[in-house]
C-alpha atoms as a PDB file:
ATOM      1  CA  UNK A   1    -124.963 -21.471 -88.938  1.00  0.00           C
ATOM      2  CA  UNK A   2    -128.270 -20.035 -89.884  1.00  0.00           C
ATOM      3  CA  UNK A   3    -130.432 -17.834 -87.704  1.00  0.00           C
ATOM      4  CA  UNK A   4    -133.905 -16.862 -87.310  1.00  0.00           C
ATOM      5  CA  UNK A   5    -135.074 -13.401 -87.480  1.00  0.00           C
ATOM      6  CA  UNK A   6    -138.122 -10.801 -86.949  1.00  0.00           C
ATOM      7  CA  UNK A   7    -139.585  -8.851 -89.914  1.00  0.00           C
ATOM      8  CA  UNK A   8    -136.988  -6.121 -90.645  1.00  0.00           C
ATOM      9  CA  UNK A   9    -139.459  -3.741 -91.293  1.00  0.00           C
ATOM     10  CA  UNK A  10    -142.168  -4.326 -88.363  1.00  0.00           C
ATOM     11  CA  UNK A  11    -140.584  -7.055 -86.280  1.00  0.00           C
ATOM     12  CA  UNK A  12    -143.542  -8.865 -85.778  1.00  0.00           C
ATOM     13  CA  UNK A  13    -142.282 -12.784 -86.026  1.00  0.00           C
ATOM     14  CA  UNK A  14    -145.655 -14.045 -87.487  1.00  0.00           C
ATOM     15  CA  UNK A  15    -146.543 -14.778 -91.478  1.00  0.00           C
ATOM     16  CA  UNK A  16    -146.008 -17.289 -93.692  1.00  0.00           C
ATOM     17  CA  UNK A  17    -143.181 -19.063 -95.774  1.00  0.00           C
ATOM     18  CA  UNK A  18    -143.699 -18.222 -99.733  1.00  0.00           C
ATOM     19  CA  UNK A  19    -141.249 -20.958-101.378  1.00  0.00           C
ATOM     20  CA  UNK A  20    -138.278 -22.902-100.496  1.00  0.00           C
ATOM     21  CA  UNK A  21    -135.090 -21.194-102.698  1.00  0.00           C
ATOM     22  CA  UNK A  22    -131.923 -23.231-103.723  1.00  0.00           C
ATOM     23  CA  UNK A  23    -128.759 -20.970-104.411  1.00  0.00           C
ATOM     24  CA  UNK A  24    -128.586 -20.446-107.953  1.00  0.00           C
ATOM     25  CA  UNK A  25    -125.021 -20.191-108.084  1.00  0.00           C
ATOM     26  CA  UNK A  26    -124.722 -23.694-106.369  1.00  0.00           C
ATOM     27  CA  UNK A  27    -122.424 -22.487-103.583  1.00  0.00           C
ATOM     28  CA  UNK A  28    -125.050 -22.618-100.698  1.00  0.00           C
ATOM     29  CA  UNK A  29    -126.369 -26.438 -99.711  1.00  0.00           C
ATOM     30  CA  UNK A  30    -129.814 -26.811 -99.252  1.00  0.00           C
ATOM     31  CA  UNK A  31    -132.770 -24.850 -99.938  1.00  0.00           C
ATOM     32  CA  UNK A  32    -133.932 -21.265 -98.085  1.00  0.00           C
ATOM     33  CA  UNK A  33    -137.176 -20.066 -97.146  1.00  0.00           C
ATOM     34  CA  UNK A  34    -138.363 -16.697 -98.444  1.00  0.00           C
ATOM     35  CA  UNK A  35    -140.999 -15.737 -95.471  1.00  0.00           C
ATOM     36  CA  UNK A  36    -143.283 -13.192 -95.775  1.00  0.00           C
ATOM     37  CA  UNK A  37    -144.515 -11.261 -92.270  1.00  0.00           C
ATOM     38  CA  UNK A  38    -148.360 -11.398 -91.559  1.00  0.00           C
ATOM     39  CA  UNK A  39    -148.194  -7.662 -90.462  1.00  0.00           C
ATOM     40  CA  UNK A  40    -146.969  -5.647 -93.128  1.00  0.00           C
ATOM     41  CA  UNK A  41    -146.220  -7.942 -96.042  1.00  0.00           C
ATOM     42  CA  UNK A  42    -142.507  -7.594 -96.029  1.00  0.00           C
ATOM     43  CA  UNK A  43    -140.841 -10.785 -97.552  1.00  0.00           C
ATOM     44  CA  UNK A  44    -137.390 -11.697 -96.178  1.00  0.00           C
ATOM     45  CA  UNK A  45    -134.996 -14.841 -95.669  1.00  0.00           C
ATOM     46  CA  UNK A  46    -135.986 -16.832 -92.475  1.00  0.00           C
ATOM     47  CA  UNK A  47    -133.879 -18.462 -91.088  1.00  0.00           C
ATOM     48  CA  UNK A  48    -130.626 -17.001 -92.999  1.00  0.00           C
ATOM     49  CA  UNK A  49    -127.206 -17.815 -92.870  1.00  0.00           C
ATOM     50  CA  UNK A  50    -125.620 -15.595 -89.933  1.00  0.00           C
ATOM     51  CA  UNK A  51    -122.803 -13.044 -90.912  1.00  0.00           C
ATOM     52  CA  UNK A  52    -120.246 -14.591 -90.323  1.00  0.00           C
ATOM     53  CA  UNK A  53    -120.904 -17.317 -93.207  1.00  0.00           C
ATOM     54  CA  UNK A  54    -122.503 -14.625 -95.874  1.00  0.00           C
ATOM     55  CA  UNK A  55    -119.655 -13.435 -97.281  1.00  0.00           C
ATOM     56  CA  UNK A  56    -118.713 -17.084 -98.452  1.00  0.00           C
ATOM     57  CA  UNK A  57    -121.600 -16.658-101.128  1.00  0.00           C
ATOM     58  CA  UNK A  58    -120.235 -14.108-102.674  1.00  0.00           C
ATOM     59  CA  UNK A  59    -117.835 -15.452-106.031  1.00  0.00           C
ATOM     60  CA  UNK A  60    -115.379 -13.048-106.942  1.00  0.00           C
ATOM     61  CA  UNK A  61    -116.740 -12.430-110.551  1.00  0.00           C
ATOM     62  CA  UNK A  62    -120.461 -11.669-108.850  1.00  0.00           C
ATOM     63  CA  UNK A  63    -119.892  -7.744-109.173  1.00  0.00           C
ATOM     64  CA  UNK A  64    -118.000  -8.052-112.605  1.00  0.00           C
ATOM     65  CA  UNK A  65    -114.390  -7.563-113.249  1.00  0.00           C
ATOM     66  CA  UNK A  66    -112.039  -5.689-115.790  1.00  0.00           C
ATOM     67  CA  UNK A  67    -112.000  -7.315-119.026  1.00  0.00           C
ATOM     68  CA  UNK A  68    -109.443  -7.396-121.868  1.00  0.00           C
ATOM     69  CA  UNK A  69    -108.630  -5.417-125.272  1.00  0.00           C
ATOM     70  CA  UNK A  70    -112.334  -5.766-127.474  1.00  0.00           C
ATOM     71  CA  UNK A  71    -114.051  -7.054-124.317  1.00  0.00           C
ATOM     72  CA  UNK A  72    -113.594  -4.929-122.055  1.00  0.00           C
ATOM     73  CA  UNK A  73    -114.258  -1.466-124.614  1.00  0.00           C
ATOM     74  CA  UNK A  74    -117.802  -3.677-124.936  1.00  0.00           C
ATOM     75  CA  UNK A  75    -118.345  -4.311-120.782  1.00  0.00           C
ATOM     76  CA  UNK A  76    -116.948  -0.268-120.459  1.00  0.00           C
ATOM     77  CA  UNK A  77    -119.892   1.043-122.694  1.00  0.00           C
ATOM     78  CA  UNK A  78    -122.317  -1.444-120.638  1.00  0.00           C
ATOM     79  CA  UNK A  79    -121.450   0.088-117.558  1.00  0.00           C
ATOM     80  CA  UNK A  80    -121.669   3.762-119.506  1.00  0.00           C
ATOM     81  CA  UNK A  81    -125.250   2.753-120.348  1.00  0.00           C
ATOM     82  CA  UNK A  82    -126.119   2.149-116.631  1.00  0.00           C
ATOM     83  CA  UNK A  83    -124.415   5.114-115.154  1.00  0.00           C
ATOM     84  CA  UNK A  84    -125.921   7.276-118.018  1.00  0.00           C
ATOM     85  CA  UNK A  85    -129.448   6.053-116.479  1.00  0.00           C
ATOM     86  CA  UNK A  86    -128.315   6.432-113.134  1.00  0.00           C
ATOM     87  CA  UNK A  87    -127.854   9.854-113.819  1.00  0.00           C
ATOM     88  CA  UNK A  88    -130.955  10.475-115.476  1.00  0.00           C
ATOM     89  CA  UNK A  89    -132.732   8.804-112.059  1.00  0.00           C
ATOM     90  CA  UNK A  90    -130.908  12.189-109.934  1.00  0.00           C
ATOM     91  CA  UNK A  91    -131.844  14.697-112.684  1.00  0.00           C
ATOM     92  CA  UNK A  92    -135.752  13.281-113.062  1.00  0.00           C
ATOM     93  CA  UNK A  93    -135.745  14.170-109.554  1.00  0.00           C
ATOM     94  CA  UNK A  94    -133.830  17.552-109.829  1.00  0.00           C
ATOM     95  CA  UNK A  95    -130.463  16.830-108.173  1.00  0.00           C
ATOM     96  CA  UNK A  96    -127.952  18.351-111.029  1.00  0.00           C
ATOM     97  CA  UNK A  97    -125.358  19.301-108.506  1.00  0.00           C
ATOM     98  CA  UNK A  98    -124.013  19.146-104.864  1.00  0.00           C
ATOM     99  CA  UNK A  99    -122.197  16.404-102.831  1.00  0.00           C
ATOM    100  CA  UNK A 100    -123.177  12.716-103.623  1.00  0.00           C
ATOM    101  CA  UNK A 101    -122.508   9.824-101.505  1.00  0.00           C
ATOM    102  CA  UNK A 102    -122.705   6.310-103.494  1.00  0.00           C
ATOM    103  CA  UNK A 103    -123.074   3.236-100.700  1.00  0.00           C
ATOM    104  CA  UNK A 104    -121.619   0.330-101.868  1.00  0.00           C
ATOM    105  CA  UNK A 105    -119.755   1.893-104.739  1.00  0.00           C
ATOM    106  CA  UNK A 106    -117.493  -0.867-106.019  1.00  0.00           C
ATOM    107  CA  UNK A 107    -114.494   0.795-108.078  1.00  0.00           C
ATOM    108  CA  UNK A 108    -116.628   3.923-108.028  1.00  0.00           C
ATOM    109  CA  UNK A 109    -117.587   3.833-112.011  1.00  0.00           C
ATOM    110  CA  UNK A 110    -120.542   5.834-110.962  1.00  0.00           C
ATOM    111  CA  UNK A 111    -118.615   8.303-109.144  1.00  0.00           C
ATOM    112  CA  UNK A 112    -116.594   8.465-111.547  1.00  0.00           C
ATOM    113  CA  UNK A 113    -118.981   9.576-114.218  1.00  0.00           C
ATOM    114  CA  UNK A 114    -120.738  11.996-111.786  1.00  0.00           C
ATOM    115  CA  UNK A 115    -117.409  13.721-110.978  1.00  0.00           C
ATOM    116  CA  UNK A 116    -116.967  14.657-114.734  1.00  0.00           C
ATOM    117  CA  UNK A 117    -120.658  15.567-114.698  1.00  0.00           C
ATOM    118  CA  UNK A 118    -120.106  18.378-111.775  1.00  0.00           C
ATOM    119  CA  UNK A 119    -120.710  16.651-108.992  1.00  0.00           C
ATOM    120  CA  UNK A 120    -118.986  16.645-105.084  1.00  0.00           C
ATOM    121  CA  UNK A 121    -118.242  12.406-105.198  1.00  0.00           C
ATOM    122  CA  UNK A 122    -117.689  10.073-102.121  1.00  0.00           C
ATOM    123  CA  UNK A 123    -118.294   6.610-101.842  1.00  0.00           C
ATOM    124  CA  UNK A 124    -118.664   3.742 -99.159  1.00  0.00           C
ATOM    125  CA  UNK A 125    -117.467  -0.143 -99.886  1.00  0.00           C
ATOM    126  CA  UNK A 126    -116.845  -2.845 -98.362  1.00  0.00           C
ATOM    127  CA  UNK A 127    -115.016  -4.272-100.750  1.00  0.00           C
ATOM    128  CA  UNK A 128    -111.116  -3.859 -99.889  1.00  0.00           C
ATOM    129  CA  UNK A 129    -110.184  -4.559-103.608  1.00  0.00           C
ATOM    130  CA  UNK A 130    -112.917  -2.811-105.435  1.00  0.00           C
ATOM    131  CA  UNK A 131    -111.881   0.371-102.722  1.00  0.00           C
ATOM    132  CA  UNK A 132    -108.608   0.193-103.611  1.00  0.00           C
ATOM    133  CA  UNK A 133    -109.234   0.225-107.353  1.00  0.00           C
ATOM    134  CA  UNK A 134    -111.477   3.377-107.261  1.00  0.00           C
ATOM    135  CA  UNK A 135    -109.199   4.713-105.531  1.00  0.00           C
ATOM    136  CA  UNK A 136    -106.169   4.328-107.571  1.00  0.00           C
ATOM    137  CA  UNK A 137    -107.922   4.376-111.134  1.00  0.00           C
ATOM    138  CA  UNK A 138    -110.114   7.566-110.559  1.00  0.00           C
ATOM    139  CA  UNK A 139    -108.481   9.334-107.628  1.00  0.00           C
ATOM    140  CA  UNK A 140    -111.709   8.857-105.807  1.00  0.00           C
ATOM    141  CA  UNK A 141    -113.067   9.076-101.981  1.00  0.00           C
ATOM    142  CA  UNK A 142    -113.800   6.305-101.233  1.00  0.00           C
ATOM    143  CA  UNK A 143    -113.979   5.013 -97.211  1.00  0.00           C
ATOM    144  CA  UNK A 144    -113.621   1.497 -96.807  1.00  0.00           C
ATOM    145  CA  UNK A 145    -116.438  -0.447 -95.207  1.00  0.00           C
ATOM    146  CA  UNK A 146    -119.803  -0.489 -94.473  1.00  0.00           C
ATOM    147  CA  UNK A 147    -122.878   1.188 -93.187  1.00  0.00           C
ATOM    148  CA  UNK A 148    -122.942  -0.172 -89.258  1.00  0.00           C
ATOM    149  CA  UNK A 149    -118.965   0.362 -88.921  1.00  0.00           C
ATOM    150  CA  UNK A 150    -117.955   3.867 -90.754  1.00  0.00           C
ATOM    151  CA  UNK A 151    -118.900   7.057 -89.662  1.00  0.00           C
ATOM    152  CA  UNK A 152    -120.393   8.970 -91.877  1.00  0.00           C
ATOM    153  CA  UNK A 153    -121.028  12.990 -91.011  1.00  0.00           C
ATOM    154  CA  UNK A 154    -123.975  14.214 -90.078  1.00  0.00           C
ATOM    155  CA  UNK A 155    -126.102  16.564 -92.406  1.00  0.00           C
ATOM    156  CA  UNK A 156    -123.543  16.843 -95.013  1.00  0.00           C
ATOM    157  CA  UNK A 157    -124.548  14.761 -98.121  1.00  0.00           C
ATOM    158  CA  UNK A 158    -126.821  16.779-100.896  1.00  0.00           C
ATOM    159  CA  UNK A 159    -127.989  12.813-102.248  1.00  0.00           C
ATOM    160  CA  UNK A 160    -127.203   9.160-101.484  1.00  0.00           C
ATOM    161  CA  UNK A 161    -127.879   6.514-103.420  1.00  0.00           C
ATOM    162  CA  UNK A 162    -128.117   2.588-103.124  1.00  0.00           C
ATOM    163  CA  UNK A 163    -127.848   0.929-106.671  1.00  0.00           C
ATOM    164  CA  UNK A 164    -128.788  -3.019-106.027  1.00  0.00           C
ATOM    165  CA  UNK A 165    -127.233  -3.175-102.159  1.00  0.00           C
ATOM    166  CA  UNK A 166    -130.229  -2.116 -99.517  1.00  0.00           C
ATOM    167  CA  UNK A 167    -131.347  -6.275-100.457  1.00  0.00           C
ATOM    168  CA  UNK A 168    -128.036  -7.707 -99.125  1.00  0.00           C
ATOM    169  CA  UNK A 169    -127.954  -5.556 -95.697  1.00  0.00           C
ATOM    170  CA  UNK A 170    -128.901  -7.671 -92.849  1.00  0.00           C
ATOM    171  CA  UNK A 171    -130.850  -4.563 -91.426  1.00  0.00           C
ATOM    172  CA  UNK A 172    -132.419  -2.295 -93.942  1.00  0.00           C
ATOM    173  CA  UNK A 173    -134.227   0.018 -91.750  1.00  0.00           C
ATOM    174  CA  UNK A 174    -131.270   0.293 -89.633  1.00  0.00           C
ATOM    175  CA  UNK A 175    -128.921   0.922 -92.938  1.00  0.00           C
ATOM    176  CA  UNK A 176    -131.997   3.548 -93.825  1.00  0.00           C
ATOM    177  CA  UNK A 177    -131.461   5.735 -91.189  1.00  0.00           C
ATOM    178  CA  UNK A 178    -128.278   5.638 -90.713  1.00  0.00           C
ATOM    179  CA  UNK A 179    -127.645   7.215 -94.192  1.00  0.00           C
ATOM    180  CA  UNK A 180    -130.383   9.762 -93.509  1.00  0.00           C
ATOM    181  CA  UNK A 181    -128.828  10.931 -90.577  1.00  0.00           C
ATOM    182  CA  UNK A 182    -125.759  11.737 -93.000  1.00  0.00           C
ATOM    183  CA  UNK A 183    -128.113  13.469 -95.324  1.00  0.00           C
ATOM    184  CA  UNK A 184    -128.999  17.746 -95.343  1.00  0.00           C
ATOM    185  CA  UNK A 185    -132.550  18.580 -94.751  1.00  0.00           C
ATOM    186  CA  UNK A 186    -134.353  17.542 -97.916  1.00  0.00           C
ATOM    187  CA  UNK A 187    -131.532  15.234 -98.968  1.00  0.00           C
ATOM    188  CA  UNK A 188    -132.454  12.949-101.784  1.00  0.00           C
ATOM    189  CA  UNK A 189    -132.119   8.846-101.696  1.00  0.00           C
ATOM    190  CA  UNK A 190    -132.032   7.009-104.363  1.00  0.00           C
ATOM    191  CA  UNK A 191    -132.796   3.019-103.967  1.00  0.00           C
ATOM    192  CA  UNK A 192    -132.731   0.667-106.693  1.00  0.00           C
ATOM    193  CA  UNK A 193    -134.071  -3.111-105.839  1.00  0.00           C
ATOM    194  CA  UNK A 194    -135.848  -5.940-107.387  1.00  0.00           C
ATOM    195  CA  UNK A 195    -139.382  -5.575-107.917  1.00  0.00           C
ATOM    196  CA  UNK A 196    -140.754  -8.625-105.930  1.00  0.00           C
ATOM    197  CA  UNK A 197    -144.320  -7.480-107.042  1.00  0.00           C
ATOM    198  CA  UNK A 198    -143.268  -7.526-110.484  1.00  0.00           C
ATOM    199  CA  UNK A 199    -144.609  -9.807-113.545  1.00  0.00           C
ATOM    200  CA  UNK A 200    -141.409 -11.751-113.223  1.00  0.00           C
ATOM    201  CA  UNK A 201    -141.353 -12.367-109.618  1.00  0.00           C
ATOM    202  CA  UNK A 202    -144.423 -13.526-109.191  1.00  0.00           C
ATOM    203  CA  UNK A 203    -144.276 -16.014-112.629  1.00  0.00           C
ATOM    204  CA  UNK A 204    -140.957 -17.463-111.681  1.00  0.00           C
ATOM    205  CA  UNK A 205    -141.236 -17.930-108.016  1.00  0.00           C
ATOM    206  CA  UNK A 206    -138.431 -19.034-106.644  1.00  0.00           C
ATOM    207  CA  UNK A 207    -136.708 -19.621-109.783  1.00  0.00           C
ATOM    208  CA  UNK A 208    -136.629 -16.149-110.347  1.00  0.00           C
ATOM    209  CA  UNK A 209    -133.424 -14.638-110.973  1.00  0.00           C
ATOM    210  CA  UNK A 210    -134.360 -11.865-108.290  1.00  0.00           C
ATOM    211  CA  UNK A 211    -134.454 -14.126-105.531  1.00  0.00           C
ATOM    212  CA  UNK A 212    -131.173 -14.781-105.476  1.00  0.00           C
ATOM    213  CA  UNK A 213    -130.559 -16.858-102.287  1.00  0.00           C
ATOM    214  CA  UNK A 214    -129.003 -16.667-100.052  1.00  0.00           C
ATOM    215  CA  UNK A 215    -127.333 -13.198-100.887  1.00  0.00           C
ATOM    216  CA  UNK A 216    -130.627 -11.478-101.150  1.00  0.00           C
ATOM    217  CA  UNK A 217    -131.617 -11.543 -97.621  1.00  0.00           C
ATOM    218  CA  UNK A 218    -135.050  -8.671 -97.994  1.00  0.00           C
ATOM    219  CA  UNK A 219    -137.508  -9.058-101.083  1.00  0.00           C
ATOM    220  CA  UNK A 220    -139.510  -5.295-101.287  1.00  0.00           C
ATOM    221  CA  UNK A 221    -142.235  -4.840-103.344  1.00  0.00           C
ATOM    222  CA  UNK A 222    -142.666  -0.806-104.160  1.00  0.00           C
ATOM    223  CA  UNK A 223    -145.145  -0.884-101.136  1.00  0.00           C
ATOM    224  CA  UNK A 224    -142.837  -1.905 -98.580  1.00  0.00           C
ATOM    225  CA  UNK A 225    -140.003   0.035 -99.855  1.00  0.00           C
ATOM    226  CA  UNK A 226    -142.473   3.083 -99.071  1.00  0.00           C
ATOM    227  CA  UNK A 227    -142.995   2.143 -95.955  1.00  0.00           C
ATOM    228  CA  UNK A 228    -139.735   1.393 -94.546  1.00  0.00           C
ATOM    229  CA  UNK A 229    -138.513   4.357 -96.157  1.00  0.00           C
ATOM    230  CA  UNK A 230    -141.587   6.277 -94.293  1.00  0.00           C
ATOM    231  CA  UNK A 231    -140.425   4.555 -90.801  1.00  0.00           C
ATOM    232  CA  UNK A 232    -136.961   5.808 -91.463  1.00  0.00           C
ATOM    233  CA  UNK A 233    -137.900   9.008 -91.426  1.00  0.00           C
ATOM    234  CA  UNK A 234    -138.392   9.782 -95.643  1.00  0.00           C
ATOM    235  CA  UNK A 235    -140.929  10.892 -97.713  1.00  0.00           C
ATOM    236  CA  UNK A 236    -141.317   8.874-101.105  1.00  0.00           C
ATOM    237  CA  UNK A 237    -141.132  11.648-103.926  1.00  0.00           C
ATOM    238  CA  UNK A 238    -141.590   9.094-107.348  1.00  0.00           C
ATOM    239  CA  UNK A 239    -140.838   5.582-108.296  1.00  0.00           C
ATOM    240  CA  UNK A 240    -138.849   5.314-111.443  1.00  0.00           C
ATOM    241  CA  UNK A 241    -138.655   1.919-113.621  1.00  0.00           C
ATOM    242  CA  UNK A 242    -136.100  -0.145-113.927  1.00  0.00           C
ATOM    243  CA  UNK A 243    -135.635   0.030-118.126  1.00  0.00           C
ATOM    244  CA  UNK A 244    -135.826  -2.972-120.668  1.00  0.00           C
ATOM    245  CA  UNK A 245    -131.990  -3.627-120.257  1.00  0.00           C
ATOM    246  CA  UNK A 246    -132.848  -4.532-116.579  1.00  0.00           C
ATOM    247  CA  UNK A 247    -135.935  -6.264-117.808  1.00  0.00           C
ATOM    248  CA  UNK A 248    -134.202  -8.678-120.613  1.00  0.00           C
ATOM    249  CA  UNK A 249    -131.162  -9.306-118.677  1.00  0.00           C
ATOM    250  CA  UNK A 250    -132.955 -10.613-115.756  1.00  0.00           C
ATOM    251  CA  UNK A 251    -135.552 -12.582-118.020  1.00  0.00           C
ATOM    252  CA  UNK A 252    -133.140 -14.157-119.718  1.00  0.00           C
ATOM    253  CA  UNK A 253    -131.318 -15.588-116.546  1.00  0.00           C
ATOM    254  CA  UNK A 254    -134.526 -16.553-115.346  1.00  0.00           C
ATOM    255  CA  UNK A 255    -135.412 -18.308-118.055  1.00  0.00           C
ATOM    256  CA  UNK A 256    -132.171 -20.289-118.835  1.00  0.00           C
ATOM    257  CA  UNK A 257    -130.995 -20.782-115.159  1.00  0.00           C
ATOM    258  CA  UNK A 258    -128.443 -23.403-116.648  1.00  0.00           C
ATOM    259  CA  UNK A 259    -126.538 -21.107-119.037  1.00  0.00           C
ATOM    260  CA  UNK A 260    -125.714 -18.867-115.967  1.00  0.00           C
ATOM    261  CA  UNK A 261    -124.737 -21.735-113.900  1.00  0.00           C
ATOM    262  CA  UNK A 262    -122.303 -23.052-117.174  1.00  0.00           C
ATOM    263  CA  UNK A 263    -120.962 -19.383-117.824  1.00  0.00           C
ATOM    264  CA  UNK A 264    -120.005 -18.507-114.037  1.00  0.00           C
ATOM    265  CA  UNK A 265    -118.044 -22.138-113.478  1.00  0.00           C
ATOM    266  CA  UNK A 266    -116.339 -21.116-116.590  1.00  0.00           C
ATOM    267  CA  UNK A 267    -115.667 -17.466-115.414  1.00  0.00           C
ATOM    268  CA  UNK A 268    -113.874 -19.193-112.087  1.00  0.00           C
ATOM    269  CA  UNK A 269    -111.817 -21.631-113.900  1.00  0.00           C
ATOM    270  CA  UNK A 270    -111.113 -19.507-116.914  1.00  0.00           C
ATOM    271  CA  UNK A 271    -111.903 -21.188-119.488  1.00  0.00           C
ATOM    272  CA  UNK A 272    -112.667 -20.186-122.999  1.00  0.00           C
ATOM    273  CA  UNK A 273    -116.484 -21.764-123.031  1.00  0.00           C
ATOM    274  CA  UNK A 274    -117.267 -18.660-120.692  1.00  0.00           C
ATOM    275  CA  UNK A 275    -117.311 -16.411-124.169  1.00  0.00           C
ATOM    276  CA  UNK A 276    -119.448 -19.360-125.414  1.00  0.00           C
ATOM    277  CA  UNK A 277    -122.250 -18.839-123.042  1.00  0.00           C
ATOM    278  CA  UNK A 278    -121.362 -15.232-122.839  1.00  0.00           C
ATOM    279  CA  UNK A 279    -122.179 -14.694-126.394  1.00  0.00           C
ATOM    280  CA  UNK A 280    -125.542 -16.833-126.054  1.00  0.00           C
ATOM    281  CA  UNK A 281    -127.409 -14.693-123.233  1.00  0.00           C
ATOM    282  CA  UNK A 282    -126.220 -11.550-125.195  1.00  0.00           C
ATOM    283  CA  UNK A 283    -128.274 -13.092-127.795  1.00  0.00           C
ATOM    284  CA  UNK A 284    -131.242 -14.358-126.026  1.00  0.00           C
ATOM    285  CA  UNK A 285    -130.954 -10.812-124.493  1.00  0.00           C
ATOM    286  CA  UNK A 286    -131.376  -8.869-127.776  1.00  0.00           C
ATOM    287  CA  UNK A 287    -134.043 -11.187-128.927  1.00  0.00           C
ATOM    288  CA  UNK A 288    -136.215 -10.733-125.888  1.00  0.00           C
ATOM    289  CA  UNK A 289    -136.234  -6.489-126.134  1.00  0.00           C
ATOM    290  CA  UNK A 290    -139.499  -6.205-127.563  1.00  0.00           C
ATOM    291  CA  UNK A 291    -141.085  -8.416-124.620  1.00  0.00           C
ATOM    292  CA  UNK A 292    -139.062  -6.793-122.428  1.00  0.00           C
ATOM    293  CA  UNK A 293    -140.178  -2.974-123.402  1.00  0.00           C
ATOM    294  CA  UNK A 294    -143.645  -4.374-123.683  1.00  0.00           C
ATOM    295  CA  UNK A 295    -143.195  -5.852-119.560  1.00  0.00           C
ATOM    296  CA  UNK A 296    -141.350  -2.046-118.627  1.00  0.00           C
ATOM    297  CA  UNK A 297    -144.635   0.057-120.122  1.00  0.00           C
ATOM    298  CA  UNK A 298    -146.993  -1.909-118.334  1.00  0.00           C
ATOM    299  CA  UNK A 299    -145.209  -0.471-115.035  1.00  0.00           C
ATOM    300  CA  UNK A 300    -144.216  -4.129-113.264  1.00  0.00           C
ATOM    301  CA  UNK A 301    -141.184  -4.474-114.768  1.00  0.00           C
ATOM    302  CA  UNK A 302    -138.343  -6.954-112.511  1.00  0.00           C
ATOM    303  CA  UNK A 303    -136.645  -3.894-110.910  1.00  0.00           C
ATOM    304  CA  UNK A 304    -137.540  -0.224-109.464  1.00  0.00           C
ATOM    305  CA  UNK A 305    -136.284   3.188-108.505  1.00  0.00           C
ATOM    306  CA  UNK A 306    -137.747   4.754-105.319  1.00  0.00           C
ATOM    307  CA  UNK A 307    -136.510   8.487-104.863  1.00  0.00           C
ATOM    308  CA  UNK A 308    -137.283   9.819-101.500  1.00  0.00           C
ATOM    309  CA  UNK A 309    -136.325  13.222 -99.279  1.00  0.00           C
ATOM    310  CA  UNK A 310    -135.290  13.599 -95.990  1.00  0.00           C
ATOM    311  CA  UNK A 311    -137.603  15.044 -93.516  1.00  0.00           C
END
């Protein structure tokens, strides 16, 4: 069942449809329109699959997995890398200490690294396995479900951030102020999304790895981040960019749809090819770093911090 919706940002139903996007992972039929509103230049899914079907788009290698002896020391230090820039993102913006919420947390690797760092850790998921893991590997808080359905406290968070996740929510704005709600006075949020006013976005269209239909159901430019953000009640403090890991990674799946395609069927079935095509984008990713830095200092790289404060 699909279903048609109102600009999450403005809820004005006029605008105009930007491209027609097929699910890159092949487990949607058909194609989906990525509408942008006529009001305030929001582009989301319209129509989109309802709710209930959503969560059958979701593989269960699409947030990563444990690995094995060599490989999984490699995928550890990847995920090192990212919560090493993560936590660069809070201290840019001067949060060093206090109690950090992470929304959609996964097995709470980010948690994780900000409990050893200092930090007061808690963490929402919907996930009931990746919960349970964080739970059990790093002794973590972590509630199971999702903003809409738990409770969280009011006033009581120093920070929250949204790595990747305010995209999927069905509401955004609603999501928004929900969590600010659970922040102190002059709480920090930190959102990371894809740039859809970025080089790549606009040169690949709907091929672009960004898009990512029909999981991706809101496409925000740094514009409307700020202004959602502003109609939630924040106030936008500084962007920060994404980084030429984001920027190579992303290119490279944009470029060479295919190989993606090849490595995730392999990934499901487990077969041994999947180290094949594995070992190809890590190439293609290496050899496209220089383009890739050269994208990230021209300031529209594929993917974008915004750090705001509650008010």
């Amino acid at each position: 069942m699909v279903e048609l919706v109102a600009c999450p940002l403005c809820k004005s139903s006029e605008g105009r449809s930007l491209f027609e996007a097929t699910d890159r992972l092949g487990l949607a039929k058909g194609s989906f329109t990525v509408f942008q509103c006529g009001s305030c230049g929001l582009a989301y899914l319209n129509p989109r699959p309802d709710q209930s079907e959503l969560g059958g788009y979701y593989p269960s290698t699409y947030w990563g997995g444990r690995q094995k002896g060599l490989r999984e020391y490699i995928r550890a230090k990847e995920e090192e890398g990212k919560e090493r820039y993560k936590l660069q993102a809070l201290e840019r913006a001067g949060v060093s200490s206090g109690r950090v919420i992470d929304i959609g947390c996964g097995r709470g690797e980010f948690l994780a690294y900000l409990q050893k760092k200092g930090f007061v850790v808690h963490g929402l998921e919907p996930g009931d396995e990746a919960a349970r893991q964080g739970k059990e590997e790093y002794g973590l808080d972590i509630i199971h479900g999702a903003l809409g359905s738990a409770k969280l406290p009011d006033s009581y968070f120093d920070a929250a951030t949204l790595w990747h996740v305010l995209e999927h929510l069905p509401d955004p704005l609603a999501a928004l102020t929900e969590v600010r709600g659970a922040l102190k006075p002059g709480g920090r949020l930190f959102i990371a999304v894809p740039d859809f006013g970025g080089w790549q976005a606009e040169f690949f269209k709907e091929g672009w790895f960004g898009v990512d239909a029909p999981r991706h159901l809101t496409h925000f430019t740094r514009h409307t981040l700020a202004s959602m953000l502003e109609e939630a009640g924040f106030r936008v403090r500084m962007t920060i960019g994404g980084g030429i890991r984001y920027e190579t990674v992303i290119l490279t799946r944009s470029l060479f749809p295919g190989l993606n395609r090849r490595k995730l069927d392999a990934l499901e079935g487990g077969r041994a090819s999947k180290y094949i095509y594995k070992a190809a984008q890590l190439v293609m990713d290496i050899g496209l770093l220089p383009f890739g830095a050269l994208i990230t200092a021209t300031g529209r790289g594929c993917t974008f911090v915004m750090v705001s404060e509650k008010v």
